[in-house]
Protein backbone atom coordinates (compact mmCIF):
# COMPACT_ATOMS: atom_id res chain seq x y z
CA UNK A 1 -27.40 14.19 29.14
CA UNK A 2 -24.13 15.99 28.03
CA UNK A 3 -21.05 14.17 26.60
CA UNK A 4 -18.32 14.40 29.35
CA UNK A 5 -15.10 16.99 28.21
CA UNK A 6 -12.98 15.09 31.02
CA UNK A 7 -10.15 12.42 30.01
CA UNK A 8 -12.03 9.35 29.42
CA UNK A 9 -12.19 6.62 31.85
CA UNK A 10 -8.98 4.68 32.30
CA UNK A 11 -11.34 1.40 31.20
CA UNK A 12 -13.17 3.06 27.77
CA UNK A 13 -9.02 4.57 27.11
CA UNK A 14 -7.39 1.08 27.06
CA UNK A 15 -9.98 0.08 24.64
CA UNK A 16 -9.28 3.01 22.51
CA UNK A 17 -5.98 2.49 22.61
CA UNK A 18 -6.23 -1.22 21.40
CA UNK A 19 -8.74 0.18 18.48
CA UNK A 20 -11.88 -1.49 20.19
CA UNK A 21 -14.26 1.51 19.18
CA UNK A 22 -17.06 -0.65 19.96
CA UNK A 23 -15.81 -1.46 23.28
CA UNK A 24 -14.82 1.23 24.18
CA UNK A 25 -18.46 3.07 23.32
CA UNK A 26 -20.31 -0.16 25.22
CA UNK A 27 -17.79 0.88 27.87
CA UNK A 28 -18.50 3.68 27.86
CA UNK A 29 -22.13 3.56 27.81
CA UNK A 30 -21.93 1.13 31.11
CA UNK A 31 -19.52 3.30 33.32
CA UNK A 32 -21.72 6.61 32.45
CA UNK A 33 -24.62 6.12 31.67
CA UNK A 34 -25.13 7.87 28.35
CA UNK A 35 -26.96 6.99 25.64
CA UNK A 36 -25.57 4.83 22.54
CA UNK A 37 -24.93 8.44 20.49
CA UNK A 38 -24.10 10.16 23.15
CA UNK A 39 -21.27 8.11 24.10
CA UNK A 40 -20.14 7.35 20.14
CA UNK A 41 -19.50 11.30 20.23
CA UNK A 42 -17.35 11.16 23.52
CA UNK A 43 -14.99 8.53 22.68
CA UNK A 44 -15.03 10.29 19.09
CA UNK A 45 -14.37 13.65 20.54
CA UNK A 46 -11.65 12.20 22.89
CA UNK A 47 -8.34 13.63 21.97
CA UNK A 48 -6.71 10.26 22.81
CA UNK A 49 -9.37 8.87 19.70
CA UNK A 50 -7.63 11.49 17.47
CA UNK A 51 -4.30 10.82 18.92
CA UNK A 52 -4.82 7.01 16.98
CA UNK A 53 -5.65 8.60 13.87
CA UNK A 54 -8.96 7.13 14.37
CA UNK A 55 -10.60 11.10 14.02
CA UNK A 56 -11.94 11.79 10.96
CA UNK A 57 -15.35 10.24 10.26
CA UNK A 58 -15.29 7.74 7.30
CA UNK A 59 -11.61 7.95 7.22
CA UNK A 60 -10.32 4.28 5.66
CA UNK A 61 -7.74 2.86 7.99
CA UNK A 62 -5.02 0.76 6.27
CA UNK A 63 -3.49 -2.37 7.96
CA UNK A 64 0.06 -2.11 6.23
CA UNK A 65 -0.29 -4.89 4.84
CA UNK A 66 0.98 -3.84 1.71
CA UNK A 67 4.30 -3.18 2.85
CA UNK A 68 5.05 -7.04 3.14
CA UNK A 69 3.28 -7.68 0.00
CA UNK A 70 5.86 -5.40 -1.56
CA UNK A 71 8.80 -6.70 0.88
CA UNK A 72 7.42 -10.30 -0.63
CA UNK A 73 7.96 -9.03 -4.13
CA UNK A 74 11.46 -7.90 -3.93
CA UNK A 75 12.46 -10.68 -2.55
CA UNK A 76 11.09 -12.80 -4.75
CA UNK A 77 12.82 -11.24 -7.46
CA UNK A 78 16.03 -11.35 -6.07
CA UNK A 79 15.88 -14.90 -5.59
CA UNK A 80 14.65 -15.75 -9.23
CA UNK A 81 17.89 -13.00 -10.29
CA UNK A 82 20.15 -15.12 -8.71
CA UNK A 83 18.75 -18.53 -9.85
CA UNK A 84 18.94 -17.04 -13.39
CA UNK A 85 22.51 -15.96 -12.89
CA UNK A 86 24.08 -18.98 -11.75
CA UNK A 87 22.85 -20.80 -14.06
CA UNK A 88 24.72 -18.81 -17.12
């Protein structure tokens, strides 16, 4: 069978779009009837997959976490800066 160039269906596409790869290839797999490779390399060749950043095989996706953990820092610093202060 040949991977499908069309727009993927509007189902396998709101799964993409929530990051559900899985989902979206099970989806996939259900509304087309392609095998389990077959229809990893559709929703992987989907321009809305690359839209997400999503790609680049074996590319590390970062939560952003790390932007609170560093909002969390400077705050806490401030805060022990002004408990220092007032008290000289």
């Amino acid at each position: 069978m040949t991977i499908p160039t069309d727009p993927l269906p509007p189902e396998v596409l709101a799964a993409v779009q929530r990051g559900n790869k899985i989902e979206a290839i099970k989806l996939m797999r259900q509304l087309t009837g392609l095998g389990l490779k077959e229809a990893k390399d559709a929703v992987e060749a989907s321009p809305q997959h690359a839209e997400l950043g999503q790609g680049s095989p074996g590319e590390v996706r970062r939560s952003g976490s790390m932007g609170w953990v560093l909002l969390a820092l400077v705050i806490a610093a401030l805060v022990g800066y002004f408990l220092v202060r007032g008290r000289g």
